[in-house]
Protein backbone atom coordinates (compact mmCIF):
# COMPACT_ATOMS: atom_id res chain seq x y z
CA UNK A 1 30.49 21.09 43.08
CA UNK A 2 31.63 17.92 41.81
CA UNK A 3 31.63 19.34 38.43
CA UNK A 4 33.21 22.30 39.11
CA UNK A 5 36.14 20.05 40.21
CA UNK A 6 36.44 17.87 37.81
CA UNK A 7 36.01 20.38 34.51
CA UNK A 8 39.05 22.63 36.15
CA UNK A 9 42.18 20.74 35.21
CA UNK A 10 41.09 19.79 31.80
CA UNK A 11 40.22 23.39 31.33
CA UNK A 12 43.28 24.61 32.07
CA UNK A 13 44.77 21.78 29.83
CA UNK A 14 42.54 22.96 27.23
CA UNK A 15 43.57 26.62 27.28
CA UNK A 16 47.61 25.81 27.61
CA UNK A 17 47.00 23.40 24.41
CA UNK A 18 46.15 24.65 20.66
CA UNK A 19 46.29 21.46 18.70
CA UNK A 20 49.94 19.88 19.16
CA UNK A 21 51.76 22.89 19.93
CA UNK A 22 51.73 23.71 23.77
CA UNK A 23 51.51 27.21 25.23
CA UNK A 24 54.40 28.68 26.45
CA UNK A 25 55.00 28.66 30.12
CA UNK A 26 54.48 32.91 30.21
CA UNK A 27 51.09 32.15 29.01
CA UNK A 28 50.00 29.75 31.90
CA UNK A 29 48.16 31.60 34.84
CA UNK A 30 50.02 32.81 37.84
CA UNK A 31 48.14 31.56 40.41
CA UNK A 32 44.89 29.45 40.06
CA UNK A 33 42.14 30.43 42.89
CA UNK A 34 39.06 29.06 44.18
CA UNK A 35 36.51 28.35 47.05
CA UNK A 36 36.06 25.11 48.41
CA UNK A 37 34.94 23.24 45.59
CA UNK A 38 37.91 23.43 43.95
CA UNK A 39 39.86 22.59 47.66
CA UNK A 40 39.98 18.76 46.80
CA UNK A 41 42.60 16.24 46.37
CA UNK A 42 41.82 15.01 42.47
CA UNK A 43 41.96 18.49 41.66
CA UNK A 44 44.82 19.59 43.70
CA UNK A 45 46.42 16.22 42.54
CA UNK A 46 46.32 17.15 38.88
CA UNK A 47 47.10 20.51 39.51
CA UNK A 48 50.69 19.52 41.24
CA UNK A 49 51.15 17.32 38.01
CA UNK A 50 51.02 20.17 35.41
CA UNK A 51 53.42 22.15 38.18
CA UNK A 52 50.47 24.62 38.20
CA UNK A 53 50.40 27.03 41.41
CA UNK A 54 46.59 27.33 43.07
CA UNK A 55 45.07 28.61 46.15
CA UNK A 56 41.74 27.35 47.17
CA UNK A 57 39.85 27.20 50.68
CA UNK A 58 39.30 24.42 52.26
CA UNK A 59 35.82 22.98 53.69
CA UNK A 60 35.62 23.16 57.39
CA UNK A 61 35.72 19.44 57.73
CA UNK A 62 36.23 17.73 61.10
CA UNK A 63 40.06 17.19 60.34
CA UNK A 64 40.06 21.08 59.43
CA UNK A 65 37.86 21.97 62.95
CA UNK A 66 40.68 20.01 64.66
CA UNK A 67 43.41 22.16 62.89
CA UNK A 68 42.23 25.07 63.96
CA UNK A 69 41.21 23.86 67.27
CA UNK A 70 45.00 23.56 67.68
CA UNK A 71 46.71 26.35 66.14
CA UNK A 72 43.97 28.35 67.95
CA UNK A 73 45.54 27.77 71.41
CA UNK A 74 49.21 26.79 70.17
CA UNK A 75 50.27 29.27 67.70
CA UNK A 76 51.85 32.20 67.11
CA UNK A 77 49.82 34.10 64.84
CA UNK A 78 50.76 36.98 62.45
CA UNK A 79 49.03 40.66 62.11
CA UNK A 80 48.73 40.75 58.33
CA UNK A 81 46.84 44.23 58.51
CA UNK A 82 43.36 45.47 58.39
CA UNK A 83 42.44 43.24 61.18
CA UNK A 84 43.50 39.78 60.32
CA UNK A 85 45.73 37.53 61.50
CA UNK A 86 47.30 34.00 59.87
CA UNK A 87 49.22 31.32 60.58
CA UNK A 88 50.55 28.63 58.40
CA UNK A 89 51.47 24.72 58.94
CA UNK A 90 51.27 21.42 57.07
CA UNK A 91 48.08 19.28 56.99
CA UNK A 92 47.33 16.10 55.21
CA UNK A 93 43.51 15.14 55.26
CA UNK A 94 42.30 11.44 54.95
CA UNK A 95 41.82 11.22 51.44
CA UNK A 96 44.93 12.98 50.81
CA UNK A 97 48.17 11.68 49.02
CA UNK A 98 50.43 13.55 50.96
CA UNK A 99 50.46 16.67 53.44
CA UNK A 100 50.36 20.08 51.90
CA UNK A 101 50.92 23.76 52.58
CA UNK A 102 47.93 25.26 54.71
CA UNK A 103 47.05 29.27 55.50
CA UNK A 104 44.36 30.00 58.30
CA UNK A 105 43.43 33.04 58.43
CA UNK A 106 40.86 34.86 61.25
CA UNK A 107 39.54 38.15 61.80
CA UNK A 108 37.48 39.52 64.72
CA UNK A 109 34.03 40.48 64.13
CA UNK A 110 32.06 43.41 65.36
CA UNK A 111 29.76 41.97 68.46
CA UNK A 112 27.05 43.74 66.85
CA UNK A 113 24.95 41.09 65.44
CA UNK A 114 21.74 39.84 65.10
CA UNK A 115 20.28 35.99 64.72
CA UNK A 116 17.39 35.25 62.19
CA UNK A 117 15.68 32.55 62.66
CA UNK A 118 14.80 30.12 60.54
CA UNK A 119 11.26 30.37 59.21
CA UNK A 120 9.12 26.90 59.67
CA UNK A 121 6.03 26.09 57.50
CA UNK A 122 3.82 26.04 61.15
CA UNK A 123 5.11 29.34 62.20
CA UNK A 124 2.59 31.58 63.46
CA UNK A 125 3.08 35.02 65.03
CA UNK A 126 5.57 38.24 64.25
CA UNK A 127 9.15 37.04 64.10
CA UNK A 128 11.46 37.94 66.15
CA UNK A 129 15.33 38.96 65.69
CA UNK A 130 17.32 38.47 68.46
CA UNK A 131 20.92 40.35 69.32
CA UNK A 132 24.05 38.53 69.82
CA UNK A 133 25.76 39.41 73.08
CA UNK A 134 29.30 38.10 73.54
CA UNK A 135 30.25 38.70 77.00
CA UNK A 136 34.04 38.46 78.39
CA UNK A 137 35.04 37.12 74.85
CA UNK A 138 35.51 37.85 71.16
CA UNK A 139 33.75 36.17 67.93
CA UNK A 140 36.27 35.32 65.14
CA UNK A 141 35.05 34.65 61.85
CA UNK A 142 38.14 32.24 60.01
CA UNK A 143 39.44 30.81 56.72
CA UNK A 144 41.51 27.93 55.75
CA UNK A 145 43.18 28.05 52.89
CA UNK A 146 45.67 25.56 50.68
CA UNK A 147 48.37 25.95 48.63
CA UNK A 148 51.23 24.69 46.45
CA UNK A 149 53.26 28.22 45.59
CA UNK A 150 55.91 29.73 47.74
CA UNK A 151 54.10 33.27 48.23
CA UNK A 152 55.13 34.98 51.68
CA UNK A 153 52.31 34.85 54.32
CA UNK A 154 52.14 38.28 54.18
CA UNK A 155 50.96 37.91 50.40
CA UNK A 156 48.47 34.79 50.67
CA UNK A 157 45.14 36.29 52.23
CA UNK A 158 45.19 39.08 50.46
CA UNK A 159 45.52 36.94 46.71
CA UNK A 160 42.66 35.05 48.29
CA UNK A 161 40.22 38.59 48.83
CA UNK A 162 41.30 39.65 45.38
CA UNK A 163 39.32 36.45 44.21
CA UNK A 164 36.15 38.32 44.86
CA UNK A 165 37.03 41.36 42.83
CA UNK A 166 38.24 39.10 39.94
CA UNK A 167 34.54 37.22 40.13
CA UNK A 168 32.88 40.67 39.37
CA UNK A 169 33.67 40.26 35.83
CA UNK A 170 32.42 36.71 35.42
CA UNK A 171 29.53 37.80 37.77
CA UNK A 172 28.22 40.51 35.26
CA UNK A 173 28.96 38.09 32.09
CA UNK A 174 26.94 36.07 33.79
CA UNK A 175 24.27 37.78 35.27
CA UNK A 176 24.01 41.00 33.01
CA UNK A 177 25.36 39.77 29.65
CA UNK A 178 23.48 36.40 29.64
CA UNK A 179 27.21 34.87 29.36
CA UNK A 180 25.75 31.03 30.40
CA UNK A 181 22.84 28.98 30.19
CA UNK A 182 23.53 27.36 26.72
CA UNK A 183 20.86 24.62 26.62
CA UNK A 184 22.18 23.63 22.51
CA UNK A 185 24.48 20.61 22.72
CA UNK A 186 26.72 21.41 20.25
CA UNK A 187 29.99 22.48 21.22
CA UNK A 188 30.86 24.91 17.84
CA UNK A 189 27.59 26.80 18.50
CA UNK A 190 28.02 27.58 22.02
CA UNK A 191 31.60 28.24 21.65
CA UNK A 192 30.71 30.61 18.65
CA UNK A 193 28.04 32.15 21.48
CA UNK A 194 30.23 32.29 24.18
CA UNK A 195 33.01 34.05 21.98
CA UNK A 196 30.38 36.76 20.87
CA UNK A 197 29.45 37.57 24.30
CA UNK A 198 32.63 37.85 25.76
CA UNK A 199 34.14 40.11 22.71
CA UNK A 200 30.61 42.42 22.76
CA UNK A 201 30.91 42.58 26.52
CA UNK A 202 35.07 43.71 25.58
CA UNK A 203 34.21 46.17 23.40
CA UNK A 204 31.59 47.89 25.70
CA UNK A 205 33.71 47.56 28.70
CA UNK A 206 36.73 49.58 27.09
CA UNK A 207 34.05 51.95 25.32
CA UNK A 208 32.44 53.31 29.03
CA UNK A 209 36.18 53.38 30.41
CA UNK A 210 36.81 55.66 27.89
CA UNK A 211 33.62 57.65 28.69
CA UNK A 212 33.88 57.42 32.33
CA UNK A 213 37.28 56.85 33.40
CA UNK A 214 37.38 57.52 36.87
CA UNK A 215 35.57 54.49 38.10
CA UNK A 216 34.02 51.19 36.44
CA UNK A 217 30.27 50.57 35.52
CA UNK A 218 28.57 47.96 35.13
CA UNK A 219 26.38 46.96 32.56
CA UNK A 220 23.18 47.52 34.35
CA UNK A 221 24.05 50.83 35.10
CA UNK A 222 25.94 51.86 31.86
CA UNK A 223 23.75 50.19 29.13
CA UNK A 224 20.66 52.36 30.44
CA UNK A 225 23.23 55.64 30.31
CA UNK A 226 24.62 55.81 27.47
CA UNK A 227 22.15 54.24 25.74
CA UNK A 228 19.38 56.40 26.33
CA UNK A 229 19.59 58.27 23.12
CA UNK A 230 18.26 58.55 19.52
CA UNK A 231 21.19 59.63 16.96
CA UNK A 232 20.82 61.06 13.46
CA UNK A 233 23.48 60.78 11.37
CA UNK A 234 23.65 63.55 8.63
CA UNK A 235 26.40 64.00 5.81
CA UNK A 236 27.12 67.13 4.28
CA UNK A 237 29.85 68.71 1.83
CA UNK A 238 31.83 65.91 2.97
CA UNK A 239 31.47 65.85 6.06
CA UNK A 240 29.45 63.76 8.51
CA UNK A 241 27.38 65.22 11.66
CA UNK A 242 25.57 62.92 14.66
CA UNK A 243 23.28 64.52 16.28
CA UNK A 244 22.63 62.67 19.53
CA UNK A 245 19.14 63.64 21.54
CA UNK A 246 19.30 62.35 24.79
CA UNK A 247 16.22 60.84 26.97
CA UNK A 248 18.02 60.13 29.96
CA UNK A 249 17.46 62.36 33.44
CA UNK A 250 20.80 62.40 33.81
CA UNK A 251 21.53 64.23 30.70
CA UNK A 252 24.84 66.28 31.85
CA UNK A 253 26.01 63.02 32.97
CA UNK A 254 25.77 61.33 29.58
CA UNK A 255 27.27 64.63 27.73
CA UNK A 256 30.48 64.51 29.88
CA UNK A 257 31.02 60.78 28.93
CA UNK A 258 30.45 60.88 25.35
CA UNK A 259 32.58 64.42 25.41
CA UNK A 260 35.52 61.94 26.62
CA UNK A 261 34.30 59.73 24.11
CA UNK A 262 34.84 62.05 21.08
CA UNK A 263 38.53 63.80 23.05
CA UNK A 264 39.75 59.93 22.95
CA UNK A 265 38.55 59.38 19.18
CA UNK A 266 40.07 62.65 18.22
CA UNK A 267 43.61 62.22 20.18
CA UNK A 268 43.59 58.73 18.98
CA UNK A 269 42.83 59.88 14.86
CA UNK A 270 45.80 62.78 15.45
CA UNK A 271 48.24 60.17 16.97
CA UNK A 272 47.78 57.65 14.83
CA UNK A 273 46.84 58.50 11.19
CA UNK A 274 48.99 56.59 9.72
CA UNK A 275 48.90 53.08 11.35
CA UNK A 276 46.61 50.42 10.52
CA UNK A 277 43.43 49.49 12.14
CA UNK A 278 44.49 46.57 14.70
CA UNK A 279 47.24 49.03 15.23
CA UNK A 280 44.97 51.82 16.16
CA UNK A 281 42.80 50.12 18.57
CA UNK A 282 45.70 49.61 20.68
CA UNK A 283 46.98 52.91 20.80
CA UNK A 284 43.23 53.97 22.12
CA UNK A 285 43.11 51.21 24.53
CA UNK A 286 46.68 52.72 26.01
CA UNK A 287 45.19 56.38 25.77
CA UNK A 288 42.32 54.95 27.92
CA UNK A 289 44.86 53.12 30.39
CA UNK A 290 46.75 56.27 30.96
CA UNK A 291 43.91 57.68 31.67
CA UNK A 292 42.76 55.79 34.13
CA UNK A 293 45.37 55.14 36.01
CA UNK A 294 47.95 58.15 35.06
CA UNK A 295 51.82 57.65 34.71
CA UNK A 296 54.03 59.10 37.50
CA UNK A 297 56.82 61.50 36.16
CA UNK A 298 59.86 59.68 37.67
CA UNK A 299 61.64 62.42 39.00
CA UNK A 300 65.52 62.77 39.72
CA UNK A 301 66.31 63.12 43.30
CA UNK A 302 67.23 67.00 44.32
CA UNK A 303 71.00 67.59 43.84
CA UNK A 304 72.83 68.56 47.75
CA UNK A 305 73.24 72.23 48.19
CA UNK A 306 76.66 73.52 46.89
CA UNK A 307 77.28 71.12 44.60
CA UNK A 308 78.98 71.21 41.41
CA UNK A 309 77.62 71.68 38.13
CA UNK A 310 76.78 68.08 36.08
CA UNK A 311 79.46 68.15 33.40
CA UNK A 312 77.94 69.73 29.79
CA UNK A 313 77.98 66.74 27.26
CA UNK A 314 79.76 67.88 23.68
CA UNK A 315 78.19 66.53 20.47
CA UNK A 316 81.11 64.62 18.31
């Protein structure tokens, strides 16, 4: 944890810095979130300094408990949809330079729950799970959250649940991809290593959108699909067969996604002939964006009944 806080800001100064020339301000991030390791004053400090928006939660300290202790009975809280409910106020924790913006944010939970017990080294006999039973009340589960940017209520839990689909990606890097872990303690070789990684996991990621592009897979589903094949590449009066045979039960499956494979390849060669190579890659990568989430035909609103003709336009 105290790491994690104190690598953050100089990361972010690293990234905005190449050399002496600074990064322009379009390229610095939007919003900066975290959990509570990241909700700290030195980091929320430095963060203010380089004008920097964040949103991180805060640790349910005692001063926190007492916040929410207060607002609980006092305040008028918001429906934000789906069940939850904020309200926001200022706060300044000991430890704190000054008071800053603060979100909390509850949601009612189901009453059916169970308790596990925790298991002891001297416990003998079958374990038991007991039920929770709330009678003539309701359990709230709750989130405090701080800020710095001037995002509506209405906006700030929801930029906090996104966090969690955001951490997917790092979350396969770093669990599926072996993105971490470098043990070498030089710098150039585990930038060079991390740099590898994160371009090989790129290219893959864009390669099984393009195969499958209704939905994302990870890569411990995808790697075992479309992977699951010995190819044999054969040339003949110039030209050039594969001949994929496929080992996987799901062999249908696999045929469909390299089928969009070879339509995007295709589509992408009669498109694009004549542009270079760096210039290619990104007319695939929109040909895959399109078709994963397809453009909307703006359409022009129906003209009122007995209306008069739109004027014909003359060439000059």
């Amino acid at each position: 944890m105290p790491q994690a806080a104190a690598v953050l800001p100089n990361l972010l100064a690293a990234s905005c810095t190449q050399g002496s020339r600074k990064c322009a301000a379009r390229d610095d991030p939007r919003l900066v979130r975290g959990d509570f390791a990241f909700g700290v004053d030195p980091v929320m400090r430095e963060l203010e300094r380089m004008a920097q928006p964040y949103l991180f939660k805060l640790k349910q300290s005692a001063g926190v408990r007492r916040l929410i202790e207060r607002l609980w009975r006092d305040a008028e809280w918001q429906d934000m949809g789906e069940g939850y409910h904020a309200v926001e106020t200022r706060l300044a924790l000991s430890g704190w330079e000054h008071d800053r913006r603060v979100i909390v944010v509850r949601r009612a939970v189901k009453p059916s729950l169970a308790v596990e017990a925790n298991k002891g080294r001297k416990s003998k006999g079958q374990q038991s799970l007991p039920f929770a039973n709330v009678e003539g009340g309701k359990l709230w589960e709750y989130a405090v959250l701080v800020t710095n940017s001037d995002c509506p209520l209405a906006a700030i839990g929801q930029l906090y649940r996104d966090r969690a689909a955001c951490e997917n990606g790092f979350d396969e890097l770093k669990n599926q991809w072996g993105w971490g872990g470098y043990t070498t303690r030089d710098l150039e070789r585990c930038n060079l290593s991390a740099r590898t990684g994160a371009l090989i996991y790129n290219w893959w990621s864009w390669y099984v959108r393009l195969a499958h592009p209704k939905a994302r897979l990870e890569a411990i589903t995808s790697r075992p699909l479309l992977l699951a094949g010995i190819a044999r590449q054969s040339a003949h009066a110039g030209h050039t067969r594969l001949l994929v045979t496929l080992t996987h039960a799901c062999a249908d499956q696999v045929k469909t996604m390299i089928a969009n494979v070879r339509k995007g390849l295709d589509a992408n060669l009669a498109s694009a002939p004549q542009l270079a190579k760096p210039e290619r890659r990104r007319a695939l990568v929109r040909y895959i964006i399109v078709r994963i989430a397809p453009l909307t035909p703006v359409h022009a609103p129906p003209s009122p009944p007995n209306s008069p003709p739109a004027p014909a336009l003359a060439a000059a």
